[in-house]
PDB file of N, CA and C in Angstrom:
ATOM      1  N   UNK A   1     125.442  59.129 106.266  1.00  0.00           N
ATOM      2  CA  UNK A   1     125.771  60.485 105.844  1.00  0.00           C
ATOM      3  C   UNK A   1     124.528  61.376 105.877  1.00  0.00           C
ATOM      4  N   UNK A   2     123.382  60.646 105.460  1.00  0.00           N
ATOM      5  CA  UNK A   2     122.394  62.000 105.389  1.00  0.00           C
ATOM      6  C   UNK A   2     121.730  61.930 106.876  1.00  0.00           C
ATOM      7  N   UNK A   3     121.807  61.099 107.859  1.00  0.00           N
ATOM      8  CA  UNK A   3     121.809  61.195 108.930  1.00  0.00           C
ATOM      9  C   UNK A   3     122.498  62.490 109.694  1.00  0.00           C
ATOM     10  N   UNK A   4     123.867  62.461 109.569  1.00  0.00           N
ATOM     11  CA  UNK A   4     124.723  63.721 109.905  1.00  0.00           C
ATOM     12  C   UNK A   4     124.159  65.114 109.487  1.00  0.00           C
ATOM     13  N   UNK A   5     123.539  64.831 108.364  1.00  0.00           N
ATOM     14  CA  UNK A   5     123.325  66.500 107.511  1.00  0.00           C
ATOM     15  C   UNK A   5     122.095  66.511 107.791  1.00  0.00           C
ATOM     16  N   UNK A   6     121.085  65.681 108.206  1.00  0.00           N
ATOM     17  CA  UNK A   6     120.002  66.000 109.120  1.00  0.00           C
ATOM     18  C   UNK A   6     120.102  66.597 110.460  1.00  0.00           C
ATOM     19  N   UNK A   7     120.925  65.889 111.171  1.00  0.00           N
ATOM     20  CA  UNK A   7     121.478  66.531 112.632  1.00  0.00           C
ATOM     21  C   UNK A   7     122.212  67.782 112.587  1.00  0.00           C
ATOM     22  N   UNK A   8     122.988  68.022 111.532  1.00  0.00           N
ATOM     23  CA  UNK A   8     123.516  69.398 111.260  1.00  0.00           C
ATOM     24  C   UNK A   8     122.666  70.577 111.199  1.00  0.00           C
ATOM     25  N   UNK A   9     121.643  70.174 110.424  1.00  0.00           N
ATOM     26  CA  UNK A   9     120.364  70.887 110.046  1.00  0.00           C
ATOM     27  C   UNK A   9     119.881  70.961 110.855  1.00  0.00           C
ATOM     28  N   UNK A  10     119.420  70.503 112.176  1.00  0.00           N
ATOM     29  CA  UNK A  10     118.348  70.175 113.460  1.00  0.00           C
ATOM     30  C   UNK A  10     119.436  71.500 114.290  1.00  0.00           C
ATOM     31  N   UNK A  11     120.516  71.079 114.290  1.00  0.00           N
ATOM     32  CA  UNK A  11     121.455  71.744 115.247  1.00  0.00           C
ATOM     33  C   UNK A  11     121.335  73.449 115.130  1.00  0.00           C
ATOM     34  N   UNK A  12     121.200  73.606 113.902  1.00  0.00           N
ATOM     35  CA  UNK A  12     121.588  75.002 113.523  1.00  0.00           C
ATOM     36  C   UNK A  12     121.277  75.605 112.117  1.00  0.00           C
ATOM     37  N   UNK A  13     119.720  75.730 111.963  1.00  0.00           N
ATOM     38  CA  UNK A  13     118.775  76.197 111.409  1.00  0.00           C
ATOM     39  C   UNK A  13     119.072  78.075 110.562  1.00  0.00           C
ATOM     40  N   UNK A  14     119.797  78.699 111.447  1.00  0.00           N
ATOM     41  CA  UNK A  14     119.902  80.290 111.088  1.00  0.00           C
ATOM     42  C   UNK A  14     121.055  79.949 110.558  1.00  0.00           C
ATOM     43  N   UNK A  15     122.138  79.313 110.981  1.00  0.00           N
ATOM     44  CA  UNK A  15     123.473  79.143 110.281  1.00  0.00           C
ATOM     45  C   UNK A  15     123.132  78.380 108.976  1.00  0.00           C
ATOM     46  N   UNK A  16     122.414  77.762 108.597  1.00  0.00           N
ATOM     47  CA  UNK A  16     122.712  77.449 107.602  1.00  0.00           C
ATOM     48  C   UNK A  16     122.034  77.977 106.617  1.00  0.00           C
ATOM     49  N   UNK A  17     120.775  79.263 107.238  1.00  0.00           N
ATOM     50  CA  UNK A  17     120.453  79.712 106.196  1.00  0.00           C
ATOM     51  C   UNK A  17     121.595  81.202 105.555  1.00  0.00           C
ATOM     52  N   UNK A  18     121.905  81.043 106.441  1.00  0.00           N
ATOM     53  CA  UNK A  18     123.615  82.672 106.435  1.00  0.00           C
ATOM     54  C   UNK A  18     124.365  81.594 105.521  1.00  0.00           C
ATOM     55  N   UNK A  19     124.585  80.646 105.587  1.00  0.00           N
ATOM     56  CA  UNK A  19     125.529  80.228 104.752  1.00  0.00           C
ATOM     57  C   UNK A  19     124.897  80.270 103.316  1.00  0.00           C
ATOM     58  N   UNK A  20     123.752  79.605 103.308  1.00  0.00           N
ATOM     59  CA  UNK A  20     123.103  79.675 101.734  1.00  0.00           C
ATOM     60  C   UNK A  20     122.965  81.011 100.986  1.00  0.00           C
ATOM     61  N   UNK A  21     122.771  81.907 101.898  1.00  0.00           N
ATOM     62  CA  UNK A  21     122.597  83.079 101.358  1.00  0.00           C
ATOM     63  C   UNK A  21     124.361  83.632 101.277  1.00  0.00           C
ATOM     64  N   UNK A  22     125.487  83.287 101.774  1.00  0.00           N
ATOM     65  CA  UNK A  22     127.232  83.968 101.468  1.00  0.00           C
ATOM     66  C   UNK A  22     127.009  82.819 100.012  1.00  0.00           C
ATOM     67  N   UNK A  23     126.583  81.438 100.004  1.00  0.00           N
ATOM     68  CA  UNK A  23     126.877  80.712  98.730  1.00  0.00           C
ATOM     69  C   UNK A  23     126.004  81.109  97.783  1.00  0.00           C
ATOM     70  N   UNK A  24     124.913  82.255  97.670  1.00  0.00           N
ATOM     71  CA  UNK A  24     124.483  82.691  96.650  1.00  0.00           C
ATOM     72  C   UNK A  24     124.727  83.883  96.249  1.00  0.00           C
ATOM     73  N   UNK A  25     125.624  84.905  96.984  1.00  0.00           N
ATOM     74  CA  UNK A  25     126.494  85.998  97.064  1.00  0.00           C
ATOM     75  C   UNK A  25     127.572  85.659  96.259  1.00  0.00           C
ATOM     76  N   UNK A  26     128.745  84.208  96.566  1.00  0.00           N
ATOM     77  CA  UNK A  26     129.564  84.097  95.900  1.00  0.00           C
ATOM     78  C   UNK A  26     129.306  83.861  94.333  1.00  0.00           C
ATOM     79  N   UNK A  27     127.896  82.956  94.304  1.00  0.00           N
ATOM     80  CA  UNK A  27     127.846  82.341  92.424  1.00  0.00           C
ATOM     81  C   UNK A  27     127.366  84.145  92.082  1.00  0.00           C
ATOM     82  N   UNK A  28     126.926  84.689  92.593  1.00  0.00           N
ATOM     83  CA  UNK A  28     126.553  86.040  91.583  1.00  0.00           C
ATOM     84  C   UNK A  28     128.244  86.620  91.638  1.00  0.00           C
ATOM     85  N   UNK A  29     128.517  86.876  92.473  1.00  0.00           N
ATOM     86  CA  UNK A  29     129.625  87.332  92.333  1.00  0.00           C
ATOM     87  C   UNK A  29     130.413  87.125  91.090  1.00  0.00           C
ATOM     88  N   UNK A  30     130.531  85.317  91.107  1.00  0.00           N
ATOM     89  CA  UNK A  30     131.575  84.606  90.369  1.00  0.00           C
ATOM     90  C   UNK A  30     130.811  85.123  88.789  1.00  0.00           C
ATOM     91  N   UNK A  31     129.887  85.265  88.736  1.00  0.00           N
ATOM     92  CA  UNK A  31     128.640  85.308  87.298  1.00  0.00           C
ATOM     93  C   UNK A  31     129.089  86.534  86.977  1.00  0.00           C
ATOM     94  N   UNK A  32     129.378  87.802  87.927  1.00  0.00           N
ATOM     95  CA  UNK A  32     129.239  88.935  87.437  1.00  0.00           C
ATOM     96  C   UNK A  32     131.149  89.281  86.936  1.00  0.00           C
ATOM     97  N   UNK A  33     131.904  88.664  87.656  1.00  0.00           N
ATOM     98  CA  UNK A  33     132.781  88.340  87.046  1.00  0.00           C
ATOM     99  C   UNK A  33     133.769  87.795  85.709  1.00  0.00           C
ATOM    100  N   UNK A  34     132.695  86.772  85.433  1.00  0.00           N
ATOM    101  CA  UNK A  34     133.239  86.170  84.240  1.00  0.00           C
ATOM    102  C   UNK A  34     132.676  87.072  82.972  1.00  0.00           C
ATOM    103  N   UNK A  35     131.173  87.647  83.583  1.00  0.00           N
ATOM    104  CA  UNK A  35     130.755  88.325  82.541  1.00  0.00           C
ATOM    105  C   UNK A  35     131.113  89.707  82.067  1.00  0.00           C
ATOM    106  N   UNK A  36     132.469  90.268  83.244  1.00  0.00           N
ATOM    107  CA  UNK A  36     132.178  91.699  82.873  1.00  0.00           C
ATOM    108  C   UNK A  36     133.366  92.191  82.021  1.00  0.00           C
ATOM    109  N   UNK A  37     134.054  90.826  81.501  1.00  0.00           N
ATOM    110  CA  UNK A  37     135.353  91.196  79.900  1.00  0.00           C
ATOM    111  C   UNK A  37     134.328  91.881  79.421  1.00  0.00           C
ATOM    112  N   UNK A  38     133.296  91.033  79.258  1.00  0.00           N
ATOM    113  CA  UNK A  38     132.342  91.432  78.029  1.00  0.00           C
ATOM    114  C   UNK A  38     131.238  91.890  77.359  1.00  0.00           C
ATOM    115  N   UNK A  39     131.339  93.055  79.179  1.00  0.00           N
ATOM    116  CA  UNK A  39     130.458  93.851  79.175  1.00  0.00           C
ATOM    117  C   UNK A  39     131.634  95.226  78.724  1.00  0.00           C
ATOM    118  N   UNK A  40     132.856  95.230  79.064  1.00  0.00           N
ATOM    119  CA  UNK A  40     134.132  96.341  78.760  1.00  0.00           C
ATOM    120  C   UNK A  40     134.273  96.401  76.920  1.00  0.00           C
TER     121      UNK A  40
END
């Protein structure tokens, strides 16, 4: 398995930094969400 996610990584370097950066878009997202009952 970490064989694969090494070769994934080798393969396609810019894609996976676009992805890390949409999966740190979504947790703020999800953060600013839960928090904003109780900011109202």
């Amino acid at each position: 398995m970490f064989a694969q996610i090494k070769a994934v990584i080798a393969r396609s370097p810019e894609t996976l930094l676009q992805d890390a950066i949409g999966a740190a878009a979504l947790m703020v997202m999800l953060l600013v969400g839960l928090h904003l009952p109780g900011l109202v």
